[in-house]
Each structure stands twice: as structure tokens, then as C-alpha cells.
N, C-alpha and C. Protein backbone atom coordinates (compact mmCIF):
# COMPACT_ATOMS: atom_id res chain seq x y z
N UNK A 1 43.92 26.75 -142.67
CA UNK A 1 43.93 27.06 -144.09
C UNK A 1 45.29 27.58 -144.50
N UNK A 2 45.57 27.60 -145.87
CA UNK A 2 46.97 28.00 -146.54
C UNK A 2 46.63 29.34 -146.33
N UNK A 3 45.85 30.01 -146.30
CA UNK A 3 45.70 31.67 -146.64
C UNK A 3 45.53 32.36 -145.17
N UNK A 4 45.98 31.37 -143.74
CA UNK A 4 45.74 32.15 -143.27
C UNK A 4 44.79 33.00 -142.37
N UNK A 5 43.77 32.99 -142.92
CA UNK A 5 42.37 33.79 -142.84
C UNK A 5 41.78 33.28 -141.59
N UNK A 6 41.60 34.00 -140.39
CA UNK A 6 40.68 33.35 -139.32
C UNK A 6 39.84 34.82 -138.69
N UNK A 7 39.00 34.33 -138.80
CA UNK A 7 37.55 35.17 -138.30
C UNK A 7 37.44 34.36 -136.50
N UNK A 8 37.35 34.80 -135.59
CA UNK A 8 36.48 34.88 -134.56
C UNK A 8 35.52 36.22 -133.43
N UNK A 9 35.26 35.15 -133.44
CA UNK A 9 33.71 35.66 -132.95
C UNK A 9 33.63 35.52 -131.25
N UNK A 10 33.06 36.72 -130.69
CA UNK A 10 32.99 36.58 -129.18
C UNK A 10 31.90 37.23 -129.01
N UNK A 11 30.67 36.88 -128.30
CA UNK A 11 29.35 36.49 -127.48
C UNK A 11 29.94 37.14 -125.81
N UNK A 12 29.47 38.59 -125.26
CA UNK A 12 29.73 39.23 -124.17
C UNK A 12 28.19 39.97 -123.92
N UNK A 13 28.06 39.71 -122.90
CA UNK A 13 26.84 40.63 -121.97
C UNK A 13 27.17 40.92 -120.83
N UNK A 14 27.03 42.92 -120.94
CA UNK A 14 27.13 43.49 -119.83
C UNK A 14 29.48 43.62 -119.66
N UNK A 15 29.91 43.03 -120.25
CA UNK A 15 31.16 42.77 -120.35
C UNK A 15 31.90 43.90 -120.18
N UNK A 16 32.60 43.64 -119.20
CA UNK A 16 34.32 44.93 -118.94
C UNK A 16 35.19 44.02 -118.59
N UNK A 17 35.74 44.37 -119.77
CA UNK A 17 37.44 43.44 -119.46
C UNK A 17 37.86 43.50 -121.03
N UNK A 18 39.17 42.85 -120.98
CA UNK A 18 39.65 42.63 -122.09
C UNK A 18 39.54 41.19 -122.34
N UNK A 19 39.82 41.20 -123.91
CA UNK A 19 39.65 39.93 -124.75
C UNK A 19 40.83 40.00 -125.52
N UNK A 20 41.47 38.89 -125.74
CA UNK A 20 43.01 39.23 -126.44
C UNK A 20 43.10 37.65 -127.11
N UNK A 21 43.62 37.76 -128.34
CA UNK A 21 43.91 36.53 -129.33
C UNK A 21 45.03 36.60 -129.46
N UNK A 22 45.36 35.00 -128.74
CA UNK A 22 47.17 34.92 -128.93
C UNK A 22 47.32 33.80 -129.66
N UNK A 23 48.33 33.40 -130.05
CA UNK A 23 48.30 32.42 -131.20
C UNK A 23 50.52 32.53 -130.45
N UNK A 24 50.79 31.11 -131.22
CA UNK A 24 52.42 30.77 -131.03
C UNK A 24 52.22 30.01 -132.37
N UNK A 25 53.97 29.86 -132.74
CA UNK A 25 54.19 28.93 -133.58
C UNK A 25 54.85 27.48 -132.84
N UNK A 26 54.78 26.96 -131.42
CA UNK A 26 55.38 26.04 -131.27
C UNK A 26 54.23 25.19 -131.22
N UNK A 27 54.70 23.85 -130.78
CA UNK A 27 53.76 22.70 -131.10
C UNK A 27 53.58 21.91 -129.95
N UNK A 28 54.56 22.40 -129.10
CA UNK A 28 54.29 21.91 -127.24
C UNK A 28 54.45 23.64 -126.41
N UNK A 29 54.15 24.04 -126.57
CA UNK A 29 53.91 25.90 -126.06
C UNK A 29 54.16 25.83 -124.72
N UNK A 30 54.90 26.65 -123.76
CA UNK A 30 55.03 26.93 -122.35
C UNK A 30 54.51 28.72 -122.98
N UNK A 31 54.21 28.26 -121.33
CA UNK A 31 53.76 29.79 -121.35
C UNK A 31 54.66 31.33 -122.27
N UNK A 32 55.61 31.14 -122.45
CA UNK A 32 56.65 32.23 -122.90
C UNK A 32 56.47 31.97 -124.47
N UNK A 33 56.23 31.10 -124.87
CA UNK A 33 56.07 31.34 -126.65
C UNK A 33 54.78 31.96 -127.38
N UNK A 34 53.64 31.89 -126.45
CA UNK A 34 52.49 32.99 -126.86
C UNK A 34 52.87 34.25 -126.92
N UNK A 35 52.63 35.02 -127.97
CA UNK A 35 51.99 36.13 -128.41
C UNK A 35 50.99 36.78 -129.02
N UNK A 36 51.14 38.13 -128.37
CA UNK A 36 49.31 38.52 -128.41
C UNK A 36 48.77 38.96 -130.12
N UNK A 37 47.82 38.43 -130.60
CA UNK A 37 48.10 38.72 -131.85
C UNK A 37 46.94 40.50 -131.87
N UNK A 38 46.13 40.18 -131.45
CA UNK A 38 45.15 41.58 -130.99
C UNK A 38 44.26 41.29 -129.70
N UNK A 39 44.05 42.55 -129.26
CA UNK A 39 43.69 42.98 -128.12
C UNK A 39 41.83 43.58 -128.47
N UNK A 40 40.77 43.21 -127.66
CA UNK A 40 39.36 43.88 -127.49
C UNK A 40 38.93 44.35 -126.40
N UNK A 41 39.56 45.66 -125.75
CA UNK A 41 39.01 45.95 -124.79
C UNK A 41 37.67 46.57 -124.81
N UNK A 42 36.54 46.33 -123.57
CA UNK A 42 34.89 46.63 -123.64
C UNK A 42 34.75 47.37 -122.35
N UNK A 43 34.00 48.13 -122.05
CA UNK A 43 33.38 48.42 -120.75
C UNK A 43 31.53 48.38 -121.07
N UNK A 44 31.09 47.65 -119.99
CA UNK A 44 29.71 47.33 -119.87
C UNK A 44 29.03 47.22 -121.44
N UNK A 45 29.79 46.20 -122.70
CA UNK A 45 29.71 46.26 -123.47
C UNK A 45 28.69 44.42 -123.40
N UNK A 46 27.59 44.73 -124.51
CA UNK A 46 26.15 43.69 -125.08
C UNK A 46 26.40 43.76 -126.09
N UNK A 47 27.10 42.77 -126.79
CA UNK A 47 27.43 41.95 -128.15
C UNK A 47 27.79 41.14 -128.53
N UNK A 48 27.62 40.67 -129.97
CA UNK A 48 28.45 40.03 -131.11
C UNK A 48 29.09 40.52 -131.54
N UNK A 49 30.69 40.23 -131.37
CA UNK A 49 31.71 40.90 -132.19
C UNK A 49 32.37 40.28 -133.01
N UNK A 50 32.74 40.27 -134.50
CA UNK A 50 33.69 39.34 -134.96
C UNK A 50 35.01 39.98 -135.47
N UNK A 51 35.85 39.31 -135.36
CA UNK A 51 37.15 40.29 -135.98
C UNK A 51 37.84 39.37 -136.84
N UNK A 52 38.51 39.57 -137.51
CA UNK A 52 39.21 38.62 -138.50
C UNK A 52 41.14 38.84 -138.22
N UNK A 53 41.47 38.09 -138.48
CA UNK A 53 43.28 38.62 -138.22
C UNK A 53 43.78 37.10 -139.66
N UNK A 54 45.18 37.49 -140.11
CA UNK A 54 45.34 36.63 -140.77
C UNK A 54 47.10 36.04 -140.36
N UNK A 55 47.17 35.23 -140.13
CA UNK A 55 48.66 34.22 -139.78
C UNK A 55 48.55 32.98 -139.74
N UNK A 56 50.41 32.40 -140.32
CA UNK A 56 49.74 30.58 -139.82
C UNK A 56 50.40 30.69 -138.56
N UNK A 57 49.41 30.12 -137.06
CA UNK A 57 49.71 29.70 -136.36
C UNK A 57 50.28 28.16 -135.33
N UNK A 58 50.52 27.56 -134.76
CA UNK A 58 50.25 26.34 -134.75
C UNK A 58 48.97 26.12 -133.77
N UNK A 59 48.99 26.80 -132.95
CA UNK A 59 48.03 27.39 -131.82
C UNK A 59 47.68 28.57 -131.87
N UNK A 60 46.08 29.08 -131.97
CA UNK A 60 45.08 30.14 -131.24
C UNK A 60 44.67 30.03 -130.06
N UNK A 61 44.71 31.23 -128.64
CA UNK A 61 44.06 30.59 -128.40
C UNK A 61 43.15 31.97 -127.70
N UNK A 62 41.85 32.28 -126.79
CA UNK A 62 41.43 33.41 -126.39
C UNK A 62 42.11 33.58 -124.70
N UNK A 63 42.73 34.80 -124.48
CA UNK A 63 42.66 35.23 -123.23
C UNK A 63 41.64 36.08 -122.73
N UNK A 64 40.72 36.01 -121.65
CA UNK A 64 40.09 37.12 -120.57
C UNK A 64 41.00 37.76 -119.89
N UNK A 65 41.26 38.96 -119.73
CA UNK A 65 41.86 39.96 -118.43
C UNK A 65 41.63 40.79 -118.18
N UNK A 66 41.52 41.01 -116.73
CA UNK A 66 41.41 42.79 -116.52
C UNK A 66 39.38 42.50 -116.44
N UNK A 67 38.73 41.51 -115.90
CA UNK A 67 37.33 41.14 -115.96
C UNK A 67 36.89 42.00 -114.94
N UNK A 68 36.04 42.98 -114.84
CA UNK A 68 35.48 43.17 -113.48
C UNK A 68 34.31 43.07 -113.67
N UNK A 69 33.13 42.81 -114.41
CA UNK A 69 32.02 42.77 -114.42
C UNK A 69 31.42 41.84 -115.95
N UNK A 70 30.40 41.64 -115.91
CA UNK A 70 29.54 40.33 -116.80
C UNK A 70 29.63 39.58 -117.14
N UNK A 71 29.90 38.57 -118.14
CA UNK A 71 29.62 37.28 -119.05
C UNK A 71 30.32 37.44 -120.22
N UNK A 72 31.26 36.23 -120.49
CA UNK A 72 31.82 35.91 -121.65
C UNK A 72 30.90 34.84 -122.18
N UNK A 73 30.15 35.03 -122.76
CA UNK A 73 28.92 34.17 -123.44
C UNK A 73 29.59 32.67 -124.01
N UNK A 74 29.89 33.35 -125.56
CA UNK A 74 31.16 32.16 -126.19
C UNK A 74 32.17 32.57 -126.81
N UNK A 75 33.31 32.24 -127.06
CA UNK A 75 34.45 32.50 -127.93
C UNK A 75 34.40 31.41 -129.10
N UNK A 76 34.14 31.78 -130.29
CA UNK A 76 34.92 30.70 -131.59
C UNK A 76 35.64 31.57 -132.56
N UNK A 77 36.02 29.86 -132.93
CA UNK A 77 37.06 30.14 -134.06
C UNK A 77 36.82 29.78 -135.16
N UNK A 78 37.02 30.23 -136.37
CA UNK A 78 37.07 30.28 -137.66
C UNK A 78 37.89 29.83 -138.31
N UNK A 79 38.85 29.28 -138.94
CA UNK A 79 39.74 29.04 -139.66
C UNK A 79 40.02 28.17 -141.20
């Protein structure tokens, strides 16, 4: 979208770790042109979470790290 606007949504049970939304502006990306746009860290966390952030990117995309225990259910995107 012109405005920007992206909502996603992440589906976790039992979940410890982090969740992080990175997004780049290139259009063939190596690893070094991502940046993190926000960070969700959980411990033994059962939910639906949605967060919204607003930029044009050319690429979103979700990182897991730092996992030591449960289920990343689903990650989407909104845009």
C-alpha cells in the first residue's frame, strides 16, 4: 500500500524466544541489507498477537531467535 500500514499477526503456544520483523529496501537482499524493524520478545507466552508498524519496504520478512521452548503456530502479513 501507498500508506505504508502493515499489521501482522503471530499465533505462539507455550513460546520463549524472540520474534523480530525485518523488512530492507533492496530488491535482491544479501543478508547485510535487512533491518530489524521491531522486536517481540515472550517467555512461556499462549497467544494472538498483532502489532502494526508503518514503512515502504521492498521486503518483510519474520525472524525466530533465541527459541528455547514451544510453537510458532503462524506468522502473517497484512499489508
Amino acid at each position: 500500500r501507498s500508506d505504508g500500514f502493515h499489521t501482522v499477526q503471530h499465533s505462539i503456544t507455550g513460546f520463549t524466544g524472540i520474534v523480530a520483523i525485518q523488512g530492507t529496501l533492496a530488491v535482491d537482499p544479501v543478508d547485510a541489507d535487512w533491518f530489524t524493524i521491531y522486536t517481540e520478545p515472550h517467555s512461556t507466552v499462549t497467544n494472538v498477537i498483532a502489532s502494526n508498524f508503518t514503512g515502504n519496504y521492498v521486503w518483510v520478512r519474520a525472524v525466530v531467535s533465541s527459541w528455547t521452548d514451544g510453537t510458532v503456530n503462524s506468522i502473517t502479513l497484512n499489508h
